[in-house]
C-alpha atoms as a PDB file:
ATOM      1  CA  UNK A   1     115.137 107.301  74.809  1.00  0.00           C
ATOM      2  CA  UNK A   2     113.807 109.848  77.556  1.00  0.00           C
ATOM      3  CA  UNK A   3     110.457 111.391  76.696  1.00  0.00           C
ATOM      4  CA  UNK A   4     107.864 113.158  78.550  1.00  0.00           C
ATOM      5  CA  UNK A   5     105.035 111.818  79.572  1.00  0.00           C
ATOM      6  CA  UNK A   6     101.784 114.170  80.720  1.00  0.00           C
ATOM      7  CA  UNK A   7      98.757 112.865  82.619  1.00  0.00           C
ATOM      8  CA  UNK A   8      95.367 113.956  81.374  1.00  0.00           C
ATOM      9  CA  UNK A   9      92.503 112.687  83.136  1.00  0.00           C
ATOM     10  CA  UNK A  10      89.579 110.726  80.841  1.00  0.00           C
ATOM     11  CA  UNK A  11      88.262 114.696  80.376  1.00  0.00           C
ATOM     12  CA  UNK A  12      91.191 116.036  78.812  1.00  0.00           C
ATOM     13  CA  UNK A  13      91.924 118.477  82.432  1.00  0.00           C
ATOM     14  CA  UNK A  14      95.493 118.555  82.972  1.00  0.00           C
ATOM     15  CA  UNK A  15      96.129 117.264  86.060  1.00  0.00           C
ATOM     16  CA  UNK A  16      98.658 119.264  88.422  1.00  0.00           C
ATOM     17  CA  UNK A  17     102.326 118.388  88.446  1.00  0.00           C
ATOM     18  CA  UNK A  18     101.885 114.968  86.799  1.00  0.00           C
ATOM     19  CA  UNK A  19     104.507 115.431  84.295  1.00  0.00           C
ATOM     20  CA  UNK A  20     107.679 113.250  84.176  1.00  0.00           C
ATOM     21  CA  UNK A  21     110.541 112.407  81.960  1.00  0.00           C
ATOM     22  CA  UNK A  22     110.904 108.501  81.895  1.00  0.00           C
ATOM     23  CA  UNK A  23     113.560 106.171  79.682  1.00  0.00           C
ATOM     24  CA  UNK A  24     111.065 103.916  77.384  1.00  0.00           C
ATOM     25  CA  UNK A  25     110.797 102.047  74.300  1.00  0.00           C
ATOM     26  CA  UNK A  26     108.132 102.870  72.221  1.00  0.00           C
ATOM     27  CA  UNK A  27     106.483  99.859  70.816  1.00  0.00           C
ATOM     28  CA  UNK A  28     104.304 101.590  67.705  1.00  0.00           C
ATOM     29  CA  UNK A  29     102.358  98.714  67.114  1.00  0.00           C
ATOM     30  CA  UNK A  30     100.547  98.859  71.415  1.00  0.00           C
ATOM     31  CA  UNK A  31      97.217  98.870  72.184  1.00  0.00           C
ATOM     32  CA  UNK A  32      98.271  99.336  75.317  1.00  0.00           C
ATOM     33  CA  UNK A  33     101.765  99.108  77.696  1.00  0.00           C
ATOM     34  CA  UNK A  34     102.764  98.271  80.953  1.00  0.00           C
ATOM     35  CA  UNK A  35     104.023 100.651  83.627  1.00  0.00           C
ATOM     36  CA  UNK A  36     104.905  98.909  87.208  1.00  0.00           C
ATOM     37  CA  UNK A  37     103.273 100.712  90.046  1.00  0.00           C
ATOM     38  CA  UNK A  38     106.735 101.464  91.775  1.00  0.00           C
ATOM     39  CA  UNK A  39     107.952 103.228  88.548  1.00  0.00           C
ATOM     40  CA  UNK A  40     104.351 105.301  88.431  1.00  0.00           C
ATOM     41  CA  UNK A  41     104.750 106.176  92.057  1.00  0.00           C
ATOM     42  CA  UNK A  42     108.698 107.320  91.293  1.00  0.00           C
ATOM     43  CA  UNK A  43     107.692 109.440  88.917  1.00  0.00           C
ATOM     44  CA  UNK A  44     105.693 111.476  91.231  1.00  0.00           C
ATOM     45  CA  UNK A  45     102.309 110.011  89.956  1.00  0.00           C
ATOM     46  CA  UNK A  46      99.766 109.189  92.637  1.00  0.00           C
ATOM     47  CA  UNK A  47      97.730 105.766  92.818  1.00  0.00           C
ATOM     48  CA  UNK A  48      94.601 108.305  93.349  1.00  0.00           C
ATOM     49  CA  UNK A  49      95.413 109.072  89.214  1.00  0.00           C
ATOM     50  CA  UNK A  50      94.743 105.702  88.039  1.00  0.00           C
ATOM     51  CA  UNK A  51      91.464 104.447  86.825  1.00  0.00           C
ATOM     52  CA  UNK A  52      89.571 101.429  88.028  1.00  0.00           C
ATOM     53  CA  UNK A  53      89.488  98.871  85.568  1.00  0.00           C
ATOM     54  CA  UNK A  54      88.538  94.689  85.634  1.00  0.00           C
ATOM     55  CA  UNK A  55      91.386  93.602  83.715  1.00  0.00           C
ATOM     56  CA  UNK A  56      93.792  89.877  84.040  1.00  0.00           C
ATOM     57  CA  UNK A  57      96.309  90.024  81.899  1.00  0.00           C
ATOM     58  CA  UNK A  58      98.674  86.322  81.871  1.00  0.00           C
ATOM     59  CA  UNK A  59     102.296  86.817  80.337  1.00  0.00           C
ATOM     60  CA  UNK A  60     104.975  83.878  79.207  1.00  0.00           C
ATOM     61  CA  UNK A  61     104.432  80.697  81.278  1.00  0.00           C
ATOM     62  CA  UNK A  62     100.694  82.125  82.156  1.00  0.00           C
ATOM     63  CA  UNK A  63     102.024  84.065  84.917  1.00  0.00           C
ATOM     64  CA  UNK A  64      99.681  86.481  85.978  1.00  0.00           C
ATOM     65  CA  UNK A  65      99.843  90.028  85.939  1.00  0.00           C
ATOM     66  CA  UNK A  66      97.934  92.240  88.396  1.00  0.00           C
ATOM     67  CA  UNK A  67      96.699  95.379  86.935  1.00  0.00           C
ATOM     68  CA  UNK A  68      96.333  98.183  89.802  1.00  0.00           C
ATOM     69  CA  UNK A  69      94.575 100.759  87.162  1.00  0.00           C
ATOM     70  CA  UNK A  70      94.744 102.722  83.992  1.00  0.00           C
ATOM     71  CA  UNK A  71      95.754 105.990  83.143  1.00  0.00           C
ATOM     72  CA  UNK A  72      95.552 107.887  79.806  1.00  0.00           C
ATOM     73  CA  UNK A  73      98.716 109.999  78.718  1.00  0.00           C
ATOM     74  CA  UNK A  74     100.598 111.961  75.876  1.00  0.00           C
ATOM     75  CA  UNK A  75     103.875 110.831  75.057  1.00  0.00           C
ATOM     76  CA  UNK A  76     106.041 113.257  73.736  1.00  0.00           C
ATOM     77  CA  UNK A  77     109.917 113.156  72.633  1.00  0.00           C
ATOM     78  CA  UNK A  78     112.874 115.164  70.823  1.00  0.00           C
ATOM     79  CA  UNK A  79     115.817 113.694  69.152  1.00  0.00           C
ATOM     80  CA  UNK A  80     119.271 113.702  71.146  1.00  0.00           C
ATOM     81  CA  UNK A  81     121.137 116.520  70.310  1.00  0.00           C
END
């Protein structure tokens, strides 16, 4: 699936070529998902976009997971075809 994905800061401003088109999953029932930091960066994101945040998260086997920041987007898709 390849959908869109815009960056909007916590006040809604769009922020200036932050827009990518990424291959994802969508898991419907998320709080939240994970996006590796090399993958962000790829996409032409900037670590300066990310929001602090105090967060350990622990994964299968209670390996740790270290969270670098947050950032709030809009997901948007079409159907192939």
């Amino acid at each position: 699936v390849d959908d869109k994905v815009r960056f909007t800061s916590g006040a809604g401003a769009r922020c200036p070529a932050a827009e990518a088109t990424v291959s994802a999953i969508a898991d419907t029932e998320a709080q939240s998902d994970l996006w590796s930091l090399e993958e962000f960066l790829a996409c032409g994101f900037v670590r300066s976009a990310l929001h602090p945040v105090v967060l350990n998260l622990s994964v299968a086997k209670s390996s740790p997971i270290d969270i670098e920041g947050i950032f709030f987007a809009k997901l948007s898709t079409a159907a192939p075809g």
